[in-house]
Protein backbone atom coordinates (compact mmCIF):
# COMPACT_ATOMS: atom_id res chain seq x y z
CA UNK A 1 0.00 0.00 0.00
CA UNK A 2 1.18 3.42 -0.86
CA UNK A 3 0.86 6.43 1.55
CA UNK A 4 -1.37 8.24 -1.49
CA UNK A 5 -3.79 4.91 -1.20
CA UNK A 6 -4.13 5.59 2.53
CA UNK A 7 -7.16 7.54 3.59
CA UNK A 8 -6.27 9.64 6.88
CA UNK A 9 -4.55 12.42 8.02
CA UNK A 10 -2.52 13.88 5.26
CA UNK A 11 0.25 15.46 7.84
CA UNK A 12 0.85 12.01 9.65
CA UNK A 13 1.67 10.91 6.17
CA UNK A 14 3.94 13.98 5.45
CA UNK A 15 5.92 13.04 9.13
CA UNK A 16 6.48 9.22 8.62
CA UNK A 17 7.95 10.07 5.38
CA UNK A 18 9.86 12.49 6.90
CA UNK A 19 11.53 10.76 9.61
CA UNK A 20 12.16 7.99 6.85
CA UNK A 21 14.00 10.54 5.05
CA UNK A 22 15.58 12.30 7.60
CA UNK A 23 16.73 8.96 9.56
CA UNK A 24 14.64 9.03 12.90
CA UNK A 25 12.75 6.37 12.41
CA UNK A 26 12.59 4.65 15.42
CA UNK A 27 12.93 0.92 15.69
CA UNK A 28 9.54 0.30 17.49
CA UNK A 29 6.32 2.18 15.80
CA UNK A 30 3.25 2.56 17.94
CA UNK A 31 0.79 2.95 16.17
CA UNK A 32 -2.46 4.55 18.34
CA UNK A 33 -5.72 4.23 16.55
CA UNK A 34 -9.47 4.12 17.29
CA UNK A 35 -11.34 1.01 15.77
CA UNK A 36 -11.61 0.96 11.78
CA UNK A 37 -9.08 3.99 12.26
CA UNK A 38 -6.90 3.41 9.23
CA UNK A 39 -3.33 2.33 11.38
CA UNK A 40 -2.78 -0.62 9.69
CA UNK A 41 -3.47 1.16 6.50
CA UNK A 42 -0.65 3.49 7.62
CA UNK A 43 1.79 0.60 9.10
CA UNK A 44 1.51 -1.01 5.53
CA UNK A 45 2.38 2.19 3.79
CA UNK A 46 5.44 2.57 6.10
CA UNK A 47 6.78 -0.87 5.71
CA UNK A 48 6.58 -0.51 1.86
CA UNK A 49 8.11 2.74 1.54
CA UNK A 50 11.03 1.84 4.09
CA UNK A 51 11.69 -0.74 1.68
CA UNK A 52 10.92 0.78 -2.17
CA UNK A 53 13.64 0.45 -4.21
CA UNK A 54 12.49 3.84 -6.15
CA UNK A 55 10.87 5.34 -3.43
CA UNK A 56 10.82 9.53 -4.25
CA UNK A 57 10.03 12.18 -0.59
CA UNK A 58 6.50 11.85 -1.20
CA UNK A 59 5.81 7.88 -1.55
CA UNK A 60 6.66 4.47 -2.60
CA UNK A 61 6.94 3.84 -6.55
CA UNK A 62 4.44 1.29 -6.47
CA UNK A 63 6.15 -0.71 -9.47
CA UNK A 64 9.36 -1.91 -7.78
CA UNK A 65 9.42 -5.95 -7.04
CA UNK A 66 9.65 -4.88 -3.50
CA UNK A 67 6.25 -2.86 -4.05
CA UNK A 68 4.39 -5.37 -6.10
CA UNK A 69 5.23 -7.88 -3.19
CA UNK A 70 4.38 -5.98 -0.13
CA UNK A 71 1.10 -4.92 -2.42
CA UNK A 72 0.13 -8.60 -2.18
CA UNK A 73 1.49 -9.00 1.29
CA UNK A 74 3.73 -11.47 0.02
CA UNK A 75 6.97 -10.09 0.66
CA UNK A 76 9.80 -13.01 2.36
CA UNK A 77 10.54 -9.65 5.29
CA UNK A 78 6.90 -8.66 6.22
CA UNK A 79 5.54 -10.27 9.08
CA UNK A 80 1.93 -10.50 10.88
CA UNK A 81 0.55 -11.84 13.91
CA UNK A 82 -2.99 -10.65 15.44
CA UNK A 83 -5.24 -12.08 17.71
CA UNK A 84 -6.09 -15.64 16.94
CA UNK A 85 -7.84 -18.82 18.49
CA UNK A 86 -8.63 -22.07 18.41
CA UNK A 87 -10.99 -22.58 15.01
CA UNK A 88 -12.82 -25.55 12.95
CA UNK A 89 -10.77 -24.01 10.35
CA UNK A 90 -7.29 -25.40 11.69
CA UNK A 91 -6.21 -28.76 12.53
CA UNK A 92 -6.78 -30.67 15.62
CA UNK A 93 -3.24 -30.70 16.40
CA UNK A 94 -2.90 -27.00 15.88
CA UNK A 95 -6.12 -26.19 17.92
CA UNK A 96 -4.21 -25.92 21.23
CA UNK A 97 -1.57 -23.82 20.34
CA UNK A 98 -3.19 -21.39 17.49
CA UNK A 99 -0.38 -18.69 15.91
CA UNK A 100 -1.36 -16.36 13.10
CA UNK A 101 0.63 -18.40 10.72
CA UNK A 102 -2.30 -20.39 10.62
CA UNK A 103 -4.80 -17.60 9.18
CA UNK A 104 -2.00 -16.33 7.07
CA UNK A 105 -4.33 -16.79 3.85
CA UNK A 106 -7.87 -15.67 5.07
CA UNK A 107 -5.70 -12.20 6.64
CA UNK A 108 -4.25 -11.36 3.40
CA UNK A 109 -7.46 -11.56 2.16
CA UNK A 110 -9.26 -9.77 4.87
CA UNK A 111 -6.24 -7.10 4.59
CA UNK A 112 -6.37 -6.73 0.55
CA UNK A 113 -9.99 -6.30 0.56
CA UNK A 114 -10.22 -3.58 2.88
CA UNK A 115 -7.32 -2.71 5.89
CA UNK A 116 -9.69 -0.58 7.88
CA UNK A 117 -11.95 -4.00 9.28
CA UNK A 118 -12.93 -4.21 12.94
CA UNK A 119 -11.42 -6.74 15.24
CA UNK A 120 -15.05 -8.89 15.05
CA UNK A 121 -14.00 -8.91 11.46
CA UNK A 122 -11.39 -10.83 11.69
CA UNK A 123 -12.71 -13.22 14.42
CA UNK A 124 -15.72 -13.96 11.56
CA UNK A 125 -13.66 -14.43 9.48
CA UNK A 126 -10.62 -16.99 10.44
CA UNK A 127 -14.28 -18.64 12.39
CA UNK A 128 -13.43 -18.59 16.40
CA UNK A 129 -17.25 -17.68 16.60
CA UNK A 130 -18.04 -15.47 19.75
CA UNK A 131 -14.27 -16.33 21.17
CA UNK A 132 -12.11 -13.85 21.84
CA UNK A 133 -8.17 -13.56 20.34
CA UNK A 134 -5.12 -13.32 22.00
CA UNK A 135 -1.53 -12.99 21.10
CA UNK A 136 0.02 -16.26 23.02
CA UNK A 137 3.77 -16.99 23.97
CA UNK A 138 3.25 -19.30 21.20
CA UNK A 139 3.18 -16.96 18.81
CA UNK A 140 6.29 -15.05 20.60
CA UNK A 141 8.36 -17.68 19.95
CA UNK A 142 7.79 -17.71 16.58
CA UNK A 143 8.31 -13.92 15.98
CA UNK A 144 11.46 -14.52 17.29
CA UNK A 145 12.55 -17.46 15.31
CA UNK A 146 11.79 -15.14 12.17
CA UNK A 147 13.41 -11.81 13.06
CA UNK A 148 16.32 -13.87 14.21
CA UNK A 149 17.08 -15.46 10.37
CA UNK A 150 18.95 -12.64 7.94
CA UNK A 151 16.30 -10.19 5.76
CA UNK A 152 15.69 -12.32 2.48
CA UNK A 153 16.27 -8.97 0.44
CA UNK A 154 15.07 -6.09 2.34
CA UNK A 155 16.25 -3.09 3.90
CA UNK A 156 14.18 -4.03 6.72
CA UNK A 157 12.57 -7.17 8.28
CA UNK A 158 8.93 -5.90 9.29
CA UNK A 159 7.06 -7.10 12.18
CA UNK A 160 3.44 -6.11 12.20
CA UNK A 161 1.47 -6.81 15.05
CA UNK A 162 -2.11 -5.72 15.29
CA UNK A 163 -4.33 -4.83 18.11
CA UNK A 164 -1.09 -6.00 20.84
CA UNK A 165 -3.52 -5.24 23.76
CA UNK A 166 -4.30 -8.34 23.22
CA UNK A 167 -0.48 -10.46 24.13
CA UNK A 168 -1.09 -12.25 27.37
CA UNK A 169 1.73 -11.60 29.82
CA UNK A 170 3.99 -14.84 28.71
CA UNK A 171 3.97 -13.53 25.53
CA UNK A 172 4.82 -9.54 26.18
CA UNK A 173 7.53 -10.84 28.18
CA UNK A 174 9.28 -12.66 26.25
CA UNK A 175 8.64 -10.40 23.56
CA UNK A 176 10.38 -7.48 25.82
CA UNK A 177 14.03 -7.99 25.16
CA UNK A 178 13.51 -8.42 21.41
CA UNK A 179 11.67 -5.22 21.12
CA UNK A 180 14.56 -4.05 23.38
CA UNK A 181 17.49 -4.80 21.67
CA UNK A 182 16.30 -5.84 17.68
CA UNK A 183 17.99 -7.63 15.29
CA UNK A 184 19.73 -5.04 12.81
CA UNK A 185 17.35 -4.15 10.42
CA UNK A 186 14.33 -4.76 12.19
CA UNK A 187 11.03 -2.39 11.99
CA UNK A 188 8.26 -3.35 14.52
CA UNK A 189 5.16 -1.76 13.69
CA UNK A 190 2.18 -1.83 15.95
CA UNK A 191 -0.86 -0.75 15.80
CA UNK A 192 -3.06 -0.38 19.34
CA UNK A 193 -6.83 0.56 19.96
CA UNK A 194 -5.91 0.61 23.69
CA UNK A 195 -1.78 1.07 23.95
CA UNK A 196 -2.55 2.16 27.65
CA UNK A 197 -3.40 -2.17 28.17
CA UNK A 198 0.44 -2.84 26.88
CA UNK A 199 3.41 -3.14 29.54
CA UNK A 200 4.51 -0.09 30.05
CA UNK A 201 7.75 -1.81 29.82
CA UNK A 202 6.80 -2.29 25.80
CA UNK A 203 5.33 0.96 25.32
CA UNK A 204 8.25 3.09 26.68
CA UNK A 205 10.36 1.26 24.10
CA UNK A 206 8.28 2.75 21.02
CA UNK A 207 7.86 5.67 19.69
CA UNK A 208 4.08 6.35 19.71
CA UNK A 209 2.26 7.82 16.46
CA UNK A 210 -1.47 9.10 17.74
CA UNK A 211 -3.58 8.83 13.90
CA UNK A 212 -6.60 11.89 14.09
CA UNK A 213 -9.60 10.51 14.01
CA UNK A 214 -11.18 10.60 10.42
CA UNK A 215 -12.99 13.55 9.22
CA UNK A 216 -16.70 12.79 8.12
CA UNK A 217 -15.66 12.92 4.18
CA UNK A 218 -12.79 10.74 4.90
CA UNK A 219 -15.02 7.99 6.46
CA UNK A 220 -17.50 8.35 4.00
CA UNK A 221 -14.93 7.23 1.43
CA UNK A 222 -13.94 3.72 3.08
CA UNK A 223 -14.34 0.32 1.60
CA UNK A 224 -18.61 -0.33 2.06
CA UNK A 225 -17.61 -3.60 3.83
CA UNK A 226 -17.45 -1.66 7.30
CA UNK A 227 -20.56 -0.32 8.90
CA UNK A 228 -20.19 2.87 9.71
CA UNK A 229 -23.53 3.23 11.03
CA UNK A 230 -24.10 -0.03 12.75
CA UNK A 231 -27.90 0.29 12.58
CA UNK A 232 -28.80 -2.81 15.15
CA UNK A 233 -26.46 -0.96 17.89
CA UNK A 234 -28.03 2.28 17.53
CA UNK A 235 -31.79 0.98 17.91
CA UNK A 236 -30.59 -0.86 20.79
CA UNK A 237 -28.97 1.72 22.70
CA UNK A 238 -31.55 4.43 21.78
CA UNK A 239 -34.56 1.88 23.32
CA UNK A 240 -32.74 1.71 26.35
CA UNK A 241 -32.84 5.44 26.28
CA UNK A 242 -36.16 6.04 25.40
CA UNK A 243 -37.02 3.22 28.33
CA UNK A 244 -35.30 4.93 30.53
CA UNK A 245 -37.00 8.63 29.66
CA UNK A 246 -40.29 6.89 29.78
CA UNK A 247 -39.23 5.53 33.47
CA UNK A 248 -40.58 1.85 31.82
CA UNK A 249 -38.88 -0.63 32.43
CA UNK A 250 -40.08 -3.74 31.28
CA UNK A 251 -39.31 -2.10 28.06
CA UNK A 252 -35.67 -2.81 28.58
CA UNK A 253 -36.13 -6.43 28.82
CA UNK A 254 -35.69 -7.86 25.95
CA UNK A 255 -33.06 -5.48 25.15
CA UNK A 256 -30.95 -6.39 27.79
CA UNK A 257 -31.39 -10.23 26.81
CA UNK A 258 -30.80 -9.13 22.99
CA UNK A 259 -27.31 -7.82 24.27
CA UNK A 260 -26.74 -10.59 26.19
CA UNK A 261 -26.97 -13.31 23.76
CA UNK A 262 -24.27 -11.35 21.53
CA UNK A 263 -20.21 -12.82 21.06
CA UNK A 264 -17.93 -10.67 23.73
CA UNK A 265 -16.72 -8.52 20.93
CA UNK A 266 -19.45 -7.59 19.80
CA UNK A 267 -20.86 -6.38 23.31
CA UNK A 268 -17.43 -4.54 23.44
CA UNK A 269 -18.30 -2.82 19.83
CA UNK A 270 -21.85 -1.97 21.37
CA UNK A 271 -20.76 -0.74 24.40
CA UNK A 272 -17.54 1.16 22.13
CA UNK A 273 -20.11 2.70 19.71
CA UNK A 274 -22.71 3.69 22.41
CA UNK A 275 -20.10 5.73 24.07
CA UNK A 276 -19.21 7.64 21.32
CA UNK A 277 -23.05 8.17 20.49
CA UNK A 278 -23.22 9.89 23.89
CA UNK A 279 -20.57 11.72 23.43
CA UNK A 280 -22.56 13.68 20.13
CA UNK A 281 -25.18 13.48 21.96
CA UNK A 282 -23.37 15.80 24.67
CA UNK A 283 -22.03 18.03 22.33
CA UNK A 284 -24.82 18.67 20.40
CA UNK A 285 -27.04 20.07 24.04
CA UNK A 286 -24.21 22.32 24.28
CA UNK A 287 -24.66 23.56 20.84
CA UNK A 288 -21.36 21.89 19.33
CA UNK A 289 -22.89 19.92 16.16
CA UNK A 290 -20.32 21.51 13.97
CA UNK A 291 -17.89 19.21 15.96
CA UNK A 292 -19.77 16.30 16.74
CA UNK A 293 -19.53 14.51 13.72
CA UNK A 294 -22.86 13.24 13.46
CA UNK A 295 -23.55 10.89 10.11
CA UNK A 296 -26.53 12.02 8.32
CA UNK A 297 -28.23 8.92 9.63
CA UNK A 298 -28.29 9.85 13.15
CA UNK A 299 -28.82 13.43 12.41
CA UNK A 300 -32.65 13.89 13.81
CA UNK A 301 -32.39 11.01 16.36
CA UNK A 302 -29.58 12.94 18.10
CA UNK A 303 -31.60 16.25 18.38
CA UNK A 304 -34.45 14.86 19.14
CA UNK A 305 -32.93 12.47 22.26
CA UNK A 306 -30.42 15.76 22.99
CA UNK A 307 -33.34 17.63 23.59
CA UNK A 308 -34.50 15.39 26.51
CA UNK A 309 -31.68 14.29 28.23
CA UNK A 310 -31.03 15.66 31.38
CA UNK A 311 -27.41 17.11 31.52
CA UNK A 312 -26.64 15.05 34.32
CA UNK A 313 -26.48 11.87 32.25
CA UNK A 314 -23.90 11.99 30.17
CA UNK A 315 -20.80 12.01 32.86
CA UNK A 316 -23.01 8.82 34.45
CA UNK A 317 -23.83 7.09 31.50
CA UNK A 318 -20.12 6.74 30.26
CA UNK A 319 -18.75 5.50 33.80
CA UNK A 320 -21.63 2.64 33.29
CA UNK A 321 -20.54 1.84 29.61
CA UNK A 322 -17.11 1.69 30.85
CA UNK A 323 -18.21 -0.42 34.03
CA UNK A 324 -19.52 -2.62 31.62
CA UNK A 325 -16.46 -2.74 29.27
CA UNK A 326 -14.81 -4.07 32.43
CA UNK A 327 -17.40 -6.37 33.33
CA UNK A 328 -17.21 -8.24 29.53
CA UNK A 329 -13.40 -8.19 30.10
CA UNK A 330 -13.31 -10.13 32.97
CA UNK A 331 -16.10 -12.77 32.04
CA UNK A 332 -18.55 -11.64 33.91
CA UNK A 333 -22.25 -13.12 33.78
CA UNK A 334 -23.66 -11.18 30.67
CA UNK A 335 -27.51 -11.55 31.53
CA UNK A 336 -26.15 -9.52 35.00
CA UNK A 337 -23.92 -7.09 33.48
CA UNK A 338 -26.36 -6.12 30.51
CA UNK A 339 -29.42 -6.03 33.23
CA UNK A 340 -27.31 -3.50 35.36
CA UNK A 341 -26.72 -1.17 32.65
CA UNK A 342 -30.09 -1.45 31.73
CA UNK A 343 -31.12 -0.35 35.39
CA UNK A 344 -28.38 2.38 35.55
CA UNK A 345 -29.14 4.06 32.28
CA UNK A 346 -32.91 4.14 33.62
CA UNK A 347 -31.72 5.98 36.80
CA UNK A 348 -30.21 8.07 35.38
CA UNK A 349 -32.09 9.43 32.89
């Protein structure tokens, strides 16, 4: 991917190429992101214009072999692991120790067909059902073994790890001295919806890159794969509002249950997109729509719900969606974590 195929901010583009340029690239790139944010999009851009054999101070050629195979995620020096898990799609004797390797095929797919998926994406689509992913130690090791072997032809050996929140503590560990002291000729790029979950140990050796959130144009110009107005999570959220303004709550009932009977991830993305519909629902009773970024979609729903909302929900509401985030986390009963929001969003309103 070239830096001109990315869509995002145009100055974060302008800085990675500088640093390329100037030599102050770090070793370690953290990449921050919100979901669907674009920072593997960016990652991949980086990794092929470290390594363009033609590459001008504005992008990658595109035509070089190293281009065509980094274009096809092909390349013998670029490297991927993301959150996997045990699947009908790999072999019993793979099922207890699951590495990316293993979804190498239905990735580059998932990747070449549009970089800016969600993590339930993914988890659809390599078919661990409503499990969640993790990075294991398993999949450290094998990292290792491959940044340890000479670059095939590279400048760089890239190591792309997505969403690495999501390495259990084996695996950061053992990951910590490598990120420490790399192999010559090693890039690590990572790309984080929640860096603040990493060791701080791992974070403090990389040199974090915050990517803007998109502007309403640029989202409206992403692959039509993603949902950008998840339709089933706003009706939900908004009856549990409209419940709670109309102090009824067997009218949250079946919500509650409807939520409950959903994968973990996608009560996270719920719970993820209902925060940030609060939050324009916030700004837009203080008058800020020309910052909210409100699709088109949600335009009346917002006002109208805006308009009856007592001021002293917002602040409350969050700390419950984030009390819930928690809850989902840590396994907790989802019929009782779903049927205490419920309740709190009711008393509050």
């Amino acid at each position: 991917m070239r830096f001109g195929d990315v869509i995002g901010d145009e100055t974060l583009k302008e800085n990675l190429i500088r640093m390329v340029e100037q030599k102050r690239l770090s070793h370690a790139i953290l990449f921050r992101e919100e979901p669907c944010g674009g920072g593997l999009a960016f990652a991949l851009a980086l990794g092929q214009y470290v390594n363009c054999r033609h590459r001008s101070d504005v992008d990658s050629c595109g035509t070089c072999p190293t281009c065509n195979q980094f274009q096809k995620l092909i390349h013998p020096d670029l490297h991927f692991a993301f959150p996997v898990n045990s699947s009908k799609d790999v072999a019993e004797s793979q099922k207890g120790r699951p590495i990316s390797d293993h979804f190498l095929d239905i990735w580059r797919e998932l990747v070449l067909n549009n970089p800016y998926f969600a993590e339930q994406d993914l988890y659809e689509a390599i078919g661990i059902d409503n499990k969640s992913g993790n990075i294991s130690v398993h999949e450290a090791k094998r990292i290792i073994e491959r940044l340890l072997l000479r670059s095939f032809e590279a400048n760089y050996k890239v190591m792309m790890i997505w969403l690495p929140e999501k390495m259990n503590q084996e695996c950061a560990n053992k990951l910590l001295k490598l990120l420490e002291e790399p192999p010559a000729g090693t890039l690590f790029l990572l790309v984080s919806q929640a860096p603040e979950k990493l060791l701080a140990t791992i974070r403090s050796r990389c040199q974090l890159m915050e990517i803007p959130p998109m502007t309403e144009e640029q989202r409206q110009s992403l692959p039509q794969v993603i949902s950008q107005d998840p339709a089933e999570y706003r009706d939900l959220l908004t009856g549990l509002i409209e419940a709670g303004i109309a102090k009824k709550l067997i009218d949250t009932f079946a919500i509650w249950e409807t939520l409950s009977d959903m994968g973990r991830e996608k009560q996270k993305e719920f719970c993820l997109y209902s925060e940030r519909f609060i939050r324009k629902l916030y700004m837009t009773s203080q008058g800020l729509e020309q910052i909210a970024e409100t699709l088109p979609q949600e335009e009346m729903q917002i006002r109208d719900l805006a308009s009856r909302i007592t001021p002293g929900f917002y602040e409350k509401a969050l700390s419950a969606f984030d009390r819930t985030l928690s809850a989902i986390e840590s396994n907790t009963n989802s019929k009782l974590t779903f049927c205490d929001l419920s309740n709190r969003l009711l008393l509050y309103l």
